[in-house]
Protein backbone atom coordinates (compact mmCIF):
# COMPACT_ATOMS: atom_id res chain seq x y z
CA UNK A 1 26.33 -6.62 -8.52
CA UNK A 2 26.14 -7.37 -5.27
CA UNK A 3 29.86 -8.24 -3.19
CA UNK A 4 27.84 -11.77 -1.80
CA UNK A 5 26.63 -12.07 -5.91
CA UNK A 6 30.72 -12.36 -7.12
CA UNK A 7 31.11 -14.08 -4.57
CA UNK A 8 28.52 -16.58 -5.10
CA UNK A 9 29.54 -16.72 -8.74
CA UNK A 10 33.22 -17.34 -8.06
CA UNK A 11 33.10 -20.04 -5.46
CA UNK A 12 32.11 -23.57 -4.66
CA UNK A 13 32.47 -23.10 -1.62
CA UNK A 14 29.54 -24.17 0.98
CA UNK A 15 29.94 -21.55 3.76
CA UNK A 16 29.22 -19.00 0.72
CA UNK A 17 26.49 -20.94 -0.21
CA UNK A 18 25.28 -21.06 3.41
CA UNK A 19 25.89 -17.02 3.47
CA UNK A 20 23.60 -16.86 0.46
CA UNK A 21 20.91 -19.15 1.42
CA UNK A 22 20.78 -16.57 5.35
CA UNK A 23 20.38 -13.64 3.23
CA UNK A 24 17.44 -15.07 1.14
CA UNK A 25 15.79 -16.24 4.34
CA UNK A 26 15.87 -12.79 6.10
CA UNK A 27 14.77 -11.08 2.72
CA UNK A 28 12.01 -13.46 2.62
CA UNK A 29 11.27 -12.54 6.09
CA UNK A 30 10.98 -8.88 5.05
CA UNK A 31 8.72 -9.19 2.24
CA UNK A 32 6.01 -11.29 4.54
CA UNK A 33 6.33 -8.21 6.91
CA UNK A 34 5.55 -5.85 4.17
CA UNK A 35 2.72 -7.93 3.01
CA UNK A 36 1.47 -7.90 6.24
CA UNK A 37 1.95 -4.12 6.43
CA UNK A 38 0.49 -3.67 3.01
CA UNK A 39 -2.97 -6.01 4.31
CA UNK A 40 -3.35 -4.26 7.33
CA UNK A 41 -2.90 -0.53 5.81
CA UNK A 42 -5.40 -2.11 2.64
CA UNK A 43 -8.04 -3.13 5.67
CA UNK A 44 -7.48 0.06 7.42
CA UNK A 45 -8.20 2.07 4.42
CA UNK A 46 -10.77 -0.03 3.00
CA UNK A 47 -12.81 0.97 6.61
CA UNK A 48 -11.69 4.15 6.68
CA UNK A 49 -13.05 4.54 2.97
CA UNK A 50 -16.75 3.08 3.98
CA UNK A 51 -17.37 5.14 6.78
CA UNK A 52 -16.78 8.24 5.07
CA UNK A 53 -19.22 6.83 2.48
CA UNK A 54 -21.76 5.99 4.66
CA UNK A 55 -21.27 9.15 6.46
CA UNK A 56 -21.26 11.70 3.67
CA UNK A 57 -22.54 9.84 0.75
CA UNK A 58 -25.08 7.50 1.80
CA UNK A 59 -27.23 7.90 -1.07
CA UNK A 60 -24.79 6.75 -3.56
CA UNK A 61 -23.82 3.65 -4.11
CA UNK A 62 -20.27 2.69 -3.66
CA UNK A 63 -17.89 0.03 -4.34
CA UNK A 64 -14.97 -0.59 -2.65
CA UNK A 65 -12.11 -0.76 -4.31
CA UNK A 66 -9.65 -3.96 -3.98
CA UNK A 67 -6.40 -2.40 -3.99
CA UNK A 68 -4.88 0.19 -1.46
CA UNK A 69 -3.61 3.19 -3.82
CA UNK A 70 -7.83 2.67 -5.58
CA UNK A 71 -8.58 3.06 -2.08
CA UNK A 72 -6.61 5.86 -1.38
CA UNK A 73 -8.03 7.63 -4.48
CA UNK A 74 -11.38 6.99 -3.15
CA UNK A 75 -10.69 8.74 -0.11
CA UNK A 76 -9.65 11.68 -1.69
CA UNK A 77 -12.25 11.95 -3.90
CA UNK A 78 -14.70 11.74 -1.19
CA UNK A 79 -12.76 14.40 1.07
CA UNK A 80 -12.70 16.52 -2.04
CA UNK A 81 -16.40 16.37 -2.51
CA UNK A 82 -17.17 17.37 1.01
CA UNK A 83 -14.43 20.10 0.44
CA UNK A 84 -16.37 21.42 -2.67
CA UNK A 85 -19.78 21.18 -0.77
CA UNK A 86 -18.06 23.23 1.92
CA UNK A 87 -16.98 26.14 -0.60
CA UNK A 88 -19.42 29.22 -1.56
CA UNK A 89 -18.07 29.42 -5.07
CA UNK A 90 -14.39 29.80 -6.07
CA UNK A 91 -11.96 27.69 -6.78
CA UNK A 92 -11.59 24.81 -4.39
CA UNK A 93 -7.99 23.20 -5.62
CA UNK A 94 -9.53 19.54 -6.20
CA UNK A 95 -9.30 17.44 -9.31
């Protein structure tokens, strides 16, 4: 447990309280940064992830997944297809 937690826990007081309530603020600051973070790297991947389908696979039909680590996947996948098209037999290290 946190030293601000006992703290908390062992005190009335309001400038504790006040101490508290500026720590939740900034956290809750943080966590809309990472969502933004998180959106932007989930749009940037999502586009990165069509092109290369459009490009390379435009015969297939492909859905994009909604989440980033799906998309992620996808990309690899793809990359690992082009990889295998590449290769003149052996083994080409893709799952």
């Amino acid at each position: 447990m946190s030293d601000l937690a006992e703290r908390l826990r062992a005190s009335t007081n309001y400038d504790d309280r006040s101490d508290a309530a500026d720590l939740i603020e900034a956290q809750a600051a943080r966590i809309a940064e990472l969502e933004a973070a998180l959106r932007f790297a989930n749009e940037y991947v999502g586009r990165l992830a069509l092109a290369l389908a459009e490009k390379h696979y435009p015969e297939q039909r492909f859905e994009l997944l909604p989440d980033l680590p799906g998309r992620i996947d996808q990309i690899d996948n793809m990359t690992c297809g082009l990889h295998r098209a590449a290769l003149v037999g052996g083994e080409d290290g893709c799952n």
